[in-house]
C-alpha atoms as a PDB file:
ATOM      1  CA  UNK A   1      90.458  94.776  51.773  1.00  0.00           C
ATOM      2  CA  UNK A   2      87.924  92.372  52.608  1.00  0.00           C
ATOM      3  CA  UNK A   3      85.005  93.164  55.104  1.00  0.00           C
ATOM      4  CA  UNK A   4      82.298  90.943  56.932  1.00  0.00           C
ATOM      5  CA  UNK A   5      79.359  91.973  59.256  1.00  0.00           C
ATOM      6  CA  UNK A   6      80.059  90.638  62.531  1.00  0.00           C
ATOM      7  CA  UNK A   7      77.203  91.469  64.884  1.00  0.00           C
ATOM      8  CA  UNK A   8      78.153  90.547  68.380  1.00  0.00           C
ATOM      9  CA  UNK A   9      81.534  91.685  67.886  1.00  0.00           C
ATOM     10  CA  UNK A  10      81.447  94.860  65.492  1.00  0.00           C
ATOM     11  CA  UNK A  11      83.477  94.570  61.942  1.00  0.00           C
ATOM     12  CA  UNK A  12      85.965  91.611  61.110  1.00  0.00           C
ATOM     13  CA  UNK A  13      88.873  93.278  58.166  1.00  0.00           C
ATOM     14  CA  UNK A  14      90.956  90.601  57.152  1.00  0.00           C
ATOM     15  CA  UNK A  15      90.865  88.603  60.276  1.00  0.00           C
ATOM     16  CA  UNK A  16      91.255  91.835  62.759  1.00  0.00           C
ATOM     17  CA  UNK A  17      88.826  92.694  64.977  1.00  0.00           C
ATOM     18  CA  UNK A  18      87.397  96.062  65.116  1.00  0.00           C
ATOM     19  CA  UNK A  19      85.140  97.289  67.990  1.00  0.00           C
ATOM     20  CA  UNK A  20      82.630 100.346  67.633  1.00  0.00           C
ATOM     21  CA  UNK A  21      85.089 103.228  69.051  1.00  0.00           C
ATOM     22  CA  UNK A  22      87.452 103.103  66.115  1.00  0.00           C
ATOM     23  CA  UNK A  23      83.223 103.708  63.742  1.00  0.00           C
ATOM     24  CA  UNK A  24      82.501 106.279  66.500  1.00  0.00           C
ATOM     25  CA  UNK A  25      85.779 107.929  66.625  1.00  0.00           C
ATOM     26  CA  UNK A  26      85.763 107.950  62.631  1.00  0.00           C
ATOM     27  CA  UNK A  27      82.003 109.004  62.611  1.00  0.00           C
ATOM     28  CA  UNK A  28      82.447 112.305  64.655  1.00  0.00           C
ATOM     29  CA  UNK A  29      85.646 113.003  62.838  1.00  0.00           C
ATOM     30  CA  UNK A  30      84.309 113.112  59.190  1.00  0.00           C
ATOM     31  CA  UNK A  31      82.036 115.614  60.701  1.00  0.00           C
ATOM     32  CA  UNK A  32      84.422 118.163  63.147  1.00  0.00           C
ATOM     33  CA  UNK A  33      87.629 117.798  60.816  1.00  0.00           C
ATOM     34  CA  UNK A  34      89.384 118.112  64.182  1.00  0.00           C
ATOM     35  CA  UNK A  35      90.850 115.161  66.419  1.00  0.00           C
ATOM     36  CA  UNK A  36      90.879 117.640  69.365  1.00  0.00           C
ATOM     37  CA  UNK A  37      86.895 118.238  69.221  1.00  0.00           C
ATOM     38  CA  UNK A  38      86.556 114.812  68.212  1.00  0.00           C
ATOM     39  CA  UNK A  39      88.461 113.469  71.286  1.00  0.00           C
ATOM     40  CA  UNK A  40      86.190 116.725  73.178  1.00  0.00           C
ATOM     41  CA  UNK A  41      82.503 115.189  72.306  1.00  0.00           C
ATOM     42  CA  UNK A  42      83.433 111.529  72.422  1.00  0.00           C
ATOM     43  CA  UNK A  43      84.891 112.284  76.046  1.00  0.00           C
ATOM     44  CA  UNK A  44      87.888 110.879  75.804  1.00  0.00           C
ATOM     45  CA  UNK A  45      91.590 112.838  75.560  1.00  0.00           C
ATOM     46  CA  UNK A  46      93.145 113.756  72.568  1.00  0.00           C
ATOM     47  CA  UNK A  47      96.098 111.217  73.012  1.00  0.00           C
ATOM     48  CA  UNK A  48      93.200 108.607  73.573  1.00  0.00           C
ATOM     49  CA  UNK A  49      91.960 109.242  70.312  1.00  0.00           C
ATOM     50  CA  UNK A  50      94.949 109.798  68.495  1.00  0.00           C
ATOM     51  CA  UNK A  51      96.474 106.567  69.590  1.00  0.00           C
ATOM     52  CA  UNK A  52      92.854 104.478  68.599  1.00  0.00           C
ATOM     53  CA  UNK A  53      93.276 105.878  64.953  1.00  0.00           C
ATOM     54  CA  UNK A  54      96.937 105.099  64.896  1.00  0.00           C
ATOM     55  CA  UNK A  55      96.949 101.475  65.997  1.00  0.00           C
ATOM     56  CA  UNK A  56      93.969 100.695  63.424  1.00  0.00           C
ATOM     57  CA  UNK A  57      95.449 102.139  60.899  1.00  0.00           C
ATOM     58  CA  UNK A  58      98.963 100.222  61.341  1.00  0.00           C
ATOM     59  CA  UNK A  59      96.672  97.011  61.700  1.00  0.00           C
ATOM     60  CA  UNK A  60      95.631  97.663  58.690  1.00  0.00           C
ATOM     61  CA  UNK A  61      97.862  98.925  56.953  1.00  0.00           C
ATOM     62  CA  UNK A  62      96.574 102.243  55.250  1.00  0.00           C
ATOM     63  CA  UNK A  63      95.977 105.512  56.081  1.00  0.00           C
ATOM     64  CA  UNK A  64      92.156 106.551  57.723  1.00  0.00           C
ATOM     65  CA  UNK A  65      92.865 110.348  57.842  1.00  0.00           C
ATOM     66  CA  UNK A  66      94.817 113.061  57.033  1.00  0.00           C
ATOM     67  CA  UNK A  67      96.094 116.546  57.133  1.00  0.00           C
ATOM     68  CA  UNK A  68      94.250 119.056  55.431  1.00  0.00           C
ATOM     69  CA  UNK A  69      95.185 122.749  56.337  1.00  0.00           C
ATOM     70  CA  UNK A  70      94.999 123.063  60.016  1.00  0.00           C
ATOM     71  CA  UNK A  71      92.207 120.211  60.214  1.00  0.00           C
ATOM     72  CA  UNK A  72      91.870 116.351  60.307  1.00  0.00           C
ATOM     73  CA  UNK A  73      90.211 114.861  57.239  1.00  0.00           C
ATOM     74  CA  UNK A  74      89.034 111.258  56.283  1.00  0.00           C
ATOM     75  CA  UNK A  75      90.993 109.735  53.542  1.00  0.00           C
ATOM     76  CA  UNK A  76      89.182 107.563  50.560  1.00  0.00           C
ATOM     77  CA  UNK A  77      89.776 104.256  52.664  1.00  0.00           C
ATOM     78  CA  UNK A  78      88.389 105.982  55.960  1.00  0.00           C
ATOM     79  CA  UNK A  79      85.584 106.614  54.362  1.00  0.00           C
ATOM     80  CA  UNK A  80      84.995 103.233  53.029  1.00  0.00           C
ATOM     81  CA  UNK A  81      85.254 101.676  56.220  1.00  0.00           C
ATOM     82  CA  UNK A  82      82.891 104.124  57.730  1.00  0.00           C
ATOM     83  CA  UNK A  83      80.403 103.684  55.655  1.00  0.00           C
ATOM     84  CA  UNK A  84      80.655  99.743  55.865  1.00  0.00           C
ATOM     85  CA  UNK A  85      80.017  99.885  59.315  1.00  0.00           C
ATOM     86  CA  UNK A  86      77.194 102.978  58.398  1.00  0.00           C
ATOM     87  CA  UNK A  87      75.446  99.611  56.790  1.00  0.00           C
ATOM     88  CA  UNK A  88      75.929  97.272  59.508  1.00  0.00           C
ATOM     89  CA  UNK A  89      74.438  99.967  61.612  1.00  0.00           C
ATOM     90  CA  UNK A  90      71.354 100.168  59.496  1.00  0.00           C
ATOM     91  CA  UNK A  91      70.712  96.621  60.050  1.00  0.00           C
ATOM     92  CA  UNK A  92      70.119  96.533  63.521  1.00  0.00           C
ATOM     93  CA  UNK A  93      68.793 100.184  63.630  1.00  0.00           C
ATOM     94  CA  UNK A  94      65.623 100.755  66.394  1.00  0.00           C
ATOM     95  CA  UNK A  95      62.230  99.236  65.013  1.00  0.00           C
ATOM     96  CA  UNK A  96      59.396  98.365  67.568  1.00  0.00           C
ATOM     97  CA  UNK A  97      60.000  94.321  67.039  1.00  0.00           C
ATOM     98  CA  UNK A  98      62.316  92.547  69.067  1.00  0.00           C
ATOM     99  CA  UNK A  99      64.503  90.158  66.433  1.00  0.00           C
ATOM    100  CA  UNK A 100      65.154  86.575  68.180  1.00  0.00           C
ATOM    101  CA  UNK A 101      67.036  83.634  66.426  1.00  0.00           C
ATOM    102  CA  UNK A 102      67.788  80.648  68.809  1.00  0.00           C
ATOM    103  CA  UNK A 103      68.168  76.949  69.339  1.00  0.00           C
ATOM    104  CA  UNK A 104      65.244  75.140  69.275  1.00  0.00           C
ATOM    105  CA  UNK A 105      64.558  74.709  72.728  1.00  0.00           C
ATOM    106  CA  UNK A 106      64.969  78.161  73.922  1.00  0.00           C
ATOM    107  CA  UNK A 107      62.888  79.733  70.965  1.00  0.00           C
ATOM    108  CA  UNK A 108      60.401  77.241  71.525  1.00  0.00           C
ATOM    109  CA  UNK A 109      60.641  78.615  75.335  1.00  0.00           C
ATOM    110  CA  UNK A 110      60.001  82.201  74.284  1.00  0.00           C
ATOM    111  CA  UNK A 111      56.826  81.230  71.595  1.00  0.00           C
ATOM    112  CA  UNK A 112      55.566  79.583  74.154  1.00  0.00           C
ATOM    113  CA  UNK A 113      54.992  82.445  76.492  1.00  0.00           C
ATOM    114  CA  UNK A 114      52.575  85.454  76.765  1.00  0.00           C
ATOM    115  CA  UNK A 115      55.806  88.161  76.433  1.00  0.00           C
ATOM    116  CA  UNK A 116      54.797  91.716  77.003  1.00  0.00           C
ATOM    117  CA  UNK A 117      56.955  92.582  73.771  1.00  0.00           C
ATOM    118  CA  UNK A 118      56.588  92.434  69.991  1.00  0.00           C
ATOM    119  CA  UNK A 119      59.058  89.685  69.038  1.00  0.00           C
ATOM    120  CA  UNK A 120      59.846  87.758  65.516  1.00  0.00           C
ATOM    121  CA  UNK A 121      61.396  84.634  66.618  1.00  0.00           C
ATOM    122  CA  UNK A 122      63.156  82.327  64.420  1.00  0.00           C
ATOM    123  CA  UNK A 123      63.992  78.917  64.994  1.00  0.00           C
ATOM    124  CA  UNK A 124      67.273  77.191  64.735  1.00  0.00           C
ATOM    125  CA  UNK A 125      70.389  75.000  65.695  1.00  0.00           C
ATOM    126  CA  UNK A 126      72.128  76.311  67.810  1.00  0.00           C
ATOM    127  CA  UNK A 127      75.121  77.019  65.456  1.00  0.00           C
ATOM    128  CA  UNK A 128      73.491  78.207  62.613  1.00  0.00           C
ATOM    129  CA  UNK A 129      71.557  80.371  64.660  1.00  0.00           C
ATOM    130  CA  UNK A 130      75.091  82.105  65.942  1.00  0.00           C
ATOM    131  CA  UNK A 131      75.772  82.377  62.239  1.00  0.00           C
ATOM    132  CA  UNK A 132      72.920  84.359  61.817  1.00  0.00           C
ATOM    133  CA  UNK A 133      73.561  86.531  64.883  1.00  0.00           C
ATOM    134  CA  UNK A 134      77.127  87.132  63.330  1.00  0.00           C
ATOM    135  CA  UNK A 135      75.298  89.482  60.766  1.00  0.00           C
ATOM    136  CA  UNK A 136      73.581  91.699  62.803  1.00  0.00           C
ATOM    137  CA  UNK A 137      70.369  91.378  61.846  1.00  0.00           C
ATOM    138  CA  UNK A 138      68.802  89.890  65.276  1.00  0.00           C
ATOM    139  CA  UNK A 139      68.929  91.557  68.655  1.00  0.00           C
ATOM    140  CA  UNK A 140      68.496  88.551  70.234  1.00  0.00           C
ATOM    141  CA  UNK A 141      70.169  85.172  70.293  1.00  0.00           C
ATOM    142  CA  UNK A 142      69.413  82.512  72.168  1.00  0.00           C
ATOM    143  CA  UNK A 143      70.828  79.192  73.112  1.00  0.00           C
ATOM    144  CA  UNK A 144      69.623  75.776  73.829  1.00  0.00           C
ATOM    145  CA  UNK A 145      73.635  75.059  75.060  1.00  0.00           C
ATOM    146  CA  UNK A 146      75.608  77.742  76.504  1.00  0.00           C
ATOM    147  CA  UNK A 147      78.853  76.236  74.855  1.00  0.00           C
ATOM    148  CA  UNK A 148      79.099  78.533  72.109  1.00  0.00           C
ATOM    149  CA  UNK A 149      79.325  81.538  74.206  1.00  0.00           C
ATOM    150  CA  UNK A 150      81.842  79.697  76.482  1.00  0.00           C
ATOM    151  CA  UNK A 151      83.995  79.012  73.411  1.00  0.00           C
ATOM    152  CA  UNK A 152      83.954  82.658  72.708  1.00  0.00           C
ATOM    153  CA  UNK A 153      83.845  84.561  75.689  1.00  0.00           C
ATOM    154  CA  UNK A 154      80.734  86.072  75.469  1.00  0.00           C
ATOM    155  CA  UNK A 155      78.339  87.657  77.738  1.00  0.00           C
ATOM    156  CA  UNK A 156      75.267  85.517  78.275  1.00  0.00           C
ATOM    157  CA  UNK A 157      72.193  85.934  80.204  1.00  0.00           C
ATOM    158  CA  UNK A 158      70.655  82.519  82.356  1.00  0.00           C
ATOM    159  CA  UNK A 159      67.098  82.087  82.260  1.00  0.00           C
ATOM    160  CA  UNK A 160      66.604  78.800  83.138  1.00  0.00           C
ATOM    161  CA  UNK A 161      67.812  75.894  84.096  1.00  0.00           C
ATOM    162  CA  UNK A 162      67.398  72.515  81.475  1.00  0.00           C
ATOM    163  CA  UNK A 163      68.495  68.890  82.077  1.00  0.00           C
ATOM    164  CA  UNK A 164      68.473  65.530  79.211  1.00  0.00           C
ATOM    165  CA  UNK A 165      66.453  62.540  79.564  1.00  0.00           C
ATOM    166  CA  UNK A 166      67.242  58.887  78.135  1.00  0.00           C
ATOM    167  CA  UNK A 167      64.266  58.579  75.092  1.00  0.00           C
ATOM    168  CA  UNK A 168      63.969  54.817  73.867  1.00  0.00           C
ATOM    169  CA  UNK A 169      62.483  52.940  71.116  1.00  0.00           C
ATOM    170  CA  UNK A 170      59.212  51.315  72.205  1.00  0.00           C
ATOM    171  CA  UNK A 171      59.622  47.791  73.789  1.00  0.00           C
ATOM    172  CA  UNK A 172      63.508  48.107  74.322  1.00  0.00           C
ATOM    173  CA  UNK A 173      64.742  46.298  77.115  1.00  0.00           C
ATOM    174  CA  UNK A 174      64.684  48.461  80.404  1.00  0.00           C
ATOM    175  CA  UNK A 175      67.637  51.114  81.065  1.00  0.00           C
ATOM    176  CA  UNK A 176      68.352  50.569  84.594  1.00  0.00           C
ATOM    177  CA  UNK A 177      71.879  51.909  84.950  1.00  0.00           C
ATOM    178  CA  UNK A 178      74.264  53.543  83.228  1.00  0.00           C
ATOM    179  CA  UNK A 179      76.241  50.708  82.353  1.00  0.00           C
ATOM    180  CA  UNK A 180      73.137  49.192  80.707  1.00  0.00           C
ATOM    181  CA  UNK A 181      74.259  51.533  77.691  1.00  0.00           C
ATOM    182  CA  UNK A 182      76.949  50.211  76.199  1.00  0.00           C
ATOM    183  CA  UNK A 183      77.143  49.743  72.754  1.00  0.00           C
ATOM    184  CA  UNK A 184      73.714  50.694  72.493  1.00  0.00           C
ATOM    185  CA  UNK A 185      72.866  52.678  68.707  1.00  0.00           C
ATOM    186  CA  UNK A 186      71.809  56.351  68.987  1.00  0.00           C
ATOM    187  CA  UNK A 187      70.542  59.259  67.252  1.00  0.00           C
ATOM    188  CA  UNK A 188      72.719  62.459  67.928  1.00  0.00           C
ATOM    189  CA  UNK A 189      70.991  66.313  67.419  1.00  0.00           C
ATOM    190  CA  UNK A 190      73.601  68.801  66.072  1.00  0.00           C
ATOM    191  CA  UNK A 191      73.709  72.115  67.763  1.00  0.00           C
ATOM    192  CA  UNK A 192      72.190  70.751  71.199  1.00  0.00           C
ATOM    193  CA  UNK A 193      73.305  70.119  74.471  1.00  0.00           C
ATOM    194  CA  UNK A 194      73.507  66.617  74.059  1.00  0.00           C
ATOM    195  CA  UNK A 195      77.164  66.920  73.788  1.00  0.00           C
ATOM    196  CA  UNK A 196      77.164  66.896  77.895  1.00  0.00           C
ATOM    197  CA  UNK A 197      75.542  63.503  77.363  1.00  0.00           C
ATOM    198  CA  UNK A 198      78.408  62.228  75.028  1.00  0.00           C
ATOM    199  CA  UNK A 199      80.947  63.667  77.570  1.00  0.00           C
ATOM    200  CA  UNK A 200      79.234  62.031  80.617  1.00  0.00           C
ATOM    201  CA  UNK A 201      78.964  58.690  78.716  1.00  0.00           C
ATOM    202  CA  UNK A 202      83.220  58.775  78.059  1.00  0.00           C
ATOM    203  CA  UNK A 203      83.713  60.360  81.703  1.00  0.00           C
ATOM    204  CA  UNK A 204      82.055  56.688  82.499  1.00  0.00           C
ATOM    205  CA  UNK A 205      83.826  54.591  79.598  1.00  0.00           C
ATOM    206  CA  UNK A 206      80.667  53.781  77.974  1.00  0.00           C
ATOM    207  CA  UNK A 207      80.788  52.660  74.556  1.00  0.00           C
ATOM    208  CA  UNK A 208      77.836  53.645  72.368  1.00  0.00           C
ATOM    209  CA  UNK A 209      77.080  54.192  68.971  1.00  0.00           C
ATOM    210  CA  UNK A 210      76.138  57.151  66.611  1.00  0.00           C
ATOM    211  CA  UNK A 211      74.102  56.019  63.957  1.00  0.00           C
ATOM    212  CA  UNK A 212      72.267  59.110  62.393  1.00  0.00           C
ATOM    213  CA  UNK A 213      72.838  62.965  62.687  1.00  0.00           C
ATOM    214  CA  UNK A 214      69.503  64.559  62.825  1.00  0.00           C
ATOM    215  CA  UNK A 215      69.002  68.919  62.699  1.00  0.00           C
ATOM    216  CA  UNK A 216      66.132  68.576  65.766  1.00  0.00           C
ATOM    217  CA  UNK A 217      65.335  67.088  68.681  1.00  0.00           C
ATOM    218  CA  UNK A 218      61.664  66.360  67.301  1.00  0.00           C
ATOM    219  CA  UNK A 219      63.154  64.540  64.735  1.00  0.00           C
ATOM    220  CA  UNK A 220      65.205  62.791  66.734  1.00  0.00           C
ATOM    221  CA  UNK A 221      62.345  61.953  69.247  1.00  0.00           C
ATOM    222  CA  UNK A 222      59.817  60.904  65.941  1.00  0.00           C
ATOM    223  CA  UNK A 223      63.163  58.722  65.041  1.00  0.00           C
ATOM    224  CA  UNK A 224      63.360  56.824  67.919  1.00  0.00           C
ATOM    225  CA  UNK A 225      59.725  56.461  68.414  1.00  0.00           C
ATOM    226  CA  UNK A 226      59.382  54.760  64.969  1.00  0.00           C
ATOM    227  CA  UNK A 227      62.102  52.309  65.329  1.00  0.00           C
ATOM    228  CA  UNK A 228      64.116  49.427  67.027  1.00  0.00           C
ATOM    229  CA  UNK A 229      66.602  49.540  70.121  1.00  0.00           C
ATOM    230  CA  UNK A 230      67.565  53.088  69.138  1.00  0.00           C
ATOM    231  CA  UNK A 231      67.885  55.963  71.682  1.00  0.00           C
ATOM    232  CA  UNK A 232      68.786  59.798  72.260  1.00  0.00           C
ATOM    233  CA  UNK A 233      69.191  62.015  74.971  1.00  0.00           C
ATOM    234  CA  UNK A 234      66.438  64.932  75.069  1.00  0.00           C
ATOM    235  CA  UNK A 235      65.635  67.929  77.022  1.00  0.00           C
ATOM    236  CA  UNK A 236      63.356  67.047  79.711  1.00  0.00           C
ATOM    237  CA  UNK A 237      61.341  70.326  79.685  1.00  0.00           C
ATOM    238  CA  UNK A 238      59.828  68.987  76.233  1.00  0.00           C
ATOM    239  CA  UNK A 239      60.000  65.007  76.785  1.00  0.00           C
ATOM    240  CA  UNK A 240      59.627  62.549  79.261  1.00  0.00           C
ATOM    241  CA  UNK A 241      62.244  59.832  79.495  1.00  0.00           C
ATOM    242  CA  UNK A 242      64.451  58.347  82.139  1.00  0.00           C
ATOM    243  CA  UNK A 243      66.145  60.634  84.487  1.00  0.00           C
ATOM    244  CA  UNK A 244      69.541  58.605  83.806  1.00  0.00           C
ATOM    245  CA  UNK A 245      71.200  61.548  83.879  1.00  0.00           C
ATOM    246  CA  UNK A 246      70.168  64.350  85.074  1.00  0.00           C
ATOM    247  CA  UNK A 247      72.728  65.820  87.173  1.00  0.00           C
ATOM    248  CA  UNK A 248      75.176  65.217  84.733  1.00  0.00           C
ATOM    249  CA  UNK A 249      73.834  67.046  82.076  1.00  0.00           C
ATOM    250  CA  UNK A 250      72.109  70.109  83.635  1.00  0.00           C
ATOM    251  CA  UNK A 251      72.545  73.141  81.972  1.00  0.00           C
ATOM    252  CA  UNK A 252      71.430  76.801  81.318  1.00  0.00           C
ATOM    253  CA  UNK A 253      68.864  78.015  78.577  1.00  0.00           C
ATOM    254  CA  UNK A 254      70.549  81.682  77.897  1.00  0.00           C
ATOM    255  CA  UNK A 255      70.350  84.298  75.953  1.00  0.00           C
ATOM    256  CA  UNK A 256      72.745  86.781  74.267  1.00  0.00           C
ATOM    257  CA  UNK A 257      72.292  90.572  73.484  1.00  0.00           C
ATOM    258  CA  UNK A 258      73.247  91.121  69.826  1.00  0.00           C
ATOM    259  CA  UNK A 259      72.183  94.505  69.600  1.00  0.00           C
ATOM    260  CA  UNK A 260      73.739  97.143  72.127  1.00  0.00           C
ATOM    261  CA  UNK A 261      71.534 100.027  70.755  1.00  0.00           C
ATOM    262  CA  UNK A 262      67.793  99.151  71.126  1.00  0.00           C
ATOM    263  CA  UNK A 263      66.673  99.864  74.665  1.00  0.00           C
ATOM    264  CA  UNK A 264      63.979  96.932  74.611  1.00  0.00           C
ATOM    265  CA  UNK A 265      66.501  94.365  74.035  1.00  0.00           C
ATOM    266  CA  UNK A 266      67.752  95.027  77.876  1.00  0.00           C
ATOM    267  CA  UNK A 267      64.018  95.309  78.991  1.00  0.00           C
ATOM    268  CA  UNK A 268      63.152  92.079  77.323  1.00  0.00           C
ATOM    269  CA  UNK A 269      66.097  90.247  79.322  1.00  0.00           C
ATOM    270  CA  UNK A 270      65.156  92.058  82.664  1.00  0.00           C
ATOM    271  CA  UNK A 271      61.768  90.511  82.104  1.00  0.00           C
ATOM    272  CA  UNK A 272      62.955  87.184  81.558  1.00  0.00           C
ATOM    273  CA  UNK A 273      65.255  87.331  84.108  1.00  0.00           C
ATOM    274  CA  UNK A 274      62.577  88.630  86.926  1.00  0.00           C
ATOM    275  CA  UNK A 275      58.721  87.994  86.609  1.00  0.00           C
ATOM    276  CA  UNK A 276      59.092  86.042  83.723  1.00  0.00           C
ATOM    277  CA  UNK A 277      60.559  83.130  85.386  1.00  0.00           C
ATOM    278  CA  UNK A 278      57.286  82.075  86.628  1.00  0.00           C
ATOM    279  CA  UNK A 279      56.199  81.917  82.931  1.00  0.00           C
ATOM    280  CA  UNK A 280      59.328  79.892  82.565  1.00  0.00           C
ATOM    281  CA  UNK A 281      58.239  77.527  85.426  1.00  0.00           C
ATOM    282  CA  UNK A 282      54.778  76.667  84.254  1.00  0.00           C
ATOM    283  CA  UNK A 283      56.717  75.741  80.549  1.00  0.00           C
ATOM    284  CA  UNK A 284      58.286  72.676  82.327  1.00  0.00           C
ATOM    285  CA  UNK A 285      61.629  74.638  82.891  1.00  0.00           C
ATOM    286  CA  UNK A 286      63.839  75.150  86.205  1.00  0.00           C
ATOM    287  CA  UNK A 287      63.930  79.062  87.143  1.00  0.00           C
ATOM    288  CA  UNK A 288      67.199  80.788  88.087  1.00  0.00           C
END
């Protein structure tokens, strides 16, 4: 049986998902020995609880608990998987620091501001930084592009609104339209929102071309800067460029609570979401 640390959605077992009522349920029962005063302090009915034990087990094929005199024990595997998610739990356990990993944009957001909170925020792709999140061991993640959370239906918070701007090489002949961009050489940022640039351009049947990958958009701006007839598409709360298109590539800086147990994780995003927006403002950003 092969487990991985998944920490916006609980314990992954050979592909199956497992959410934190099956740890819970197993949790109190290792301690009662009894499904009916298990079912009793977790609040839920006896069937309830019977049934959540039942289905996980046929999921995964082995046996979580068993009969021992008139009471309900944990078997070797139910154990195991207990105390997997017992180390999972440890990793995102209450400390006084708020754990942020985010896109660059959105963490660069959050440095830049005078939060009320203790935070340790680490910068990153948007991908990667969902990798990261995966684990557990942030509270926070935040994205420059709320695609990823689309893709996965998961909860996110707004905090502000973002749009891209056209960045050119110095001396490049005048962008006046959108048409002016075919077949024009650019520099693409992985993990951005730049893919609602790319969409827009096809939604228009503009041809352009791709001609380095780059892991930021300061790179990709220092890129551009330092070269010939080469562009990218940038977030206009950070650069200035032409306004091209704006409306088609407006978008939401958000942020997504990893960790369900640590009470300042929902203060933090009540903050954001309410006086902090003028913060947000003043950073170049549109408020919600």
């Amino acid at each position: 049986m092969e487990f991985e640390s998944k920490g916006l959605i609980s314990l992954e077992i050979d592909g199956e998902v497992y959410g934190y009522r099956l740890f819970e349920s197993l949790d109190s029962l290792s301690k009662t020995k009894s499904q009916r005063k298990s079912a009793k302090q977790l609040n839920i009915s006896h069937t309830v609880f019977n049934r959540r034990i039942l289905k996980a087990e046929e999921k995964l094929g082995i046996k979580l608990t068993k009969k021992v005199g008139n009471g309900t024990h944990l078997t070797r595997e139910g154990l195991d998987l207990l105390e997997e998610f017992k180390k999972y739990a440890i990793q995102i356990e209450k400390t006084s620091t708020i754990n942020i990993v985010g896109g660059h944009i959105s963490t660069g957001l959050l440095d830049s501001i005078n939060l009320p909170f203790k935070t340790n925020i680490y910068s990153s792709n948007d991908e990667d930084a969902f990798e990261l999140a995966k684990r557990g061991v942030v509270d926070i993640l935040t994205l420059d592009d709320p695609l990823i959370a689309f893709e996965r239906d998961i909860n996110f918070y707004p905090i502000a609104y973002d749009y891209l701007v056209l960045i050119s090489s110095p001396e490049t002949k005048d962008i006046e339209s959108i048409s002016d961009l075919e077949n024009l050489d650019f520099v693409s940022v992985s993990g951005s929102a730049q893919r609602l640039a790319w969409d827009s351009l096809k939604h228009y049947d503009i041809n352009i071309n791709i001609t380095e990958t780059v892991n930021s958009q300061f790179e990709a701006y220092k890129l551009v800067k330092n070269s010939k007839n080469l562009h990218t598409f940038l977030n206009a709360s950070y650069f200035k460029g032409n306004e091209l298109l704006k409306f088609d590539t407006q978008h939401v800086i958000s942020l997504v609570k990893v960790n369900e147990d640590k009470d300042d994780v929902d203060e933090f995003i009540r903050y954001l979401t309410n006086e902090g927006q003028n913060d947000i403002e003043k950073q170049g950003f549109s408020p919600m």
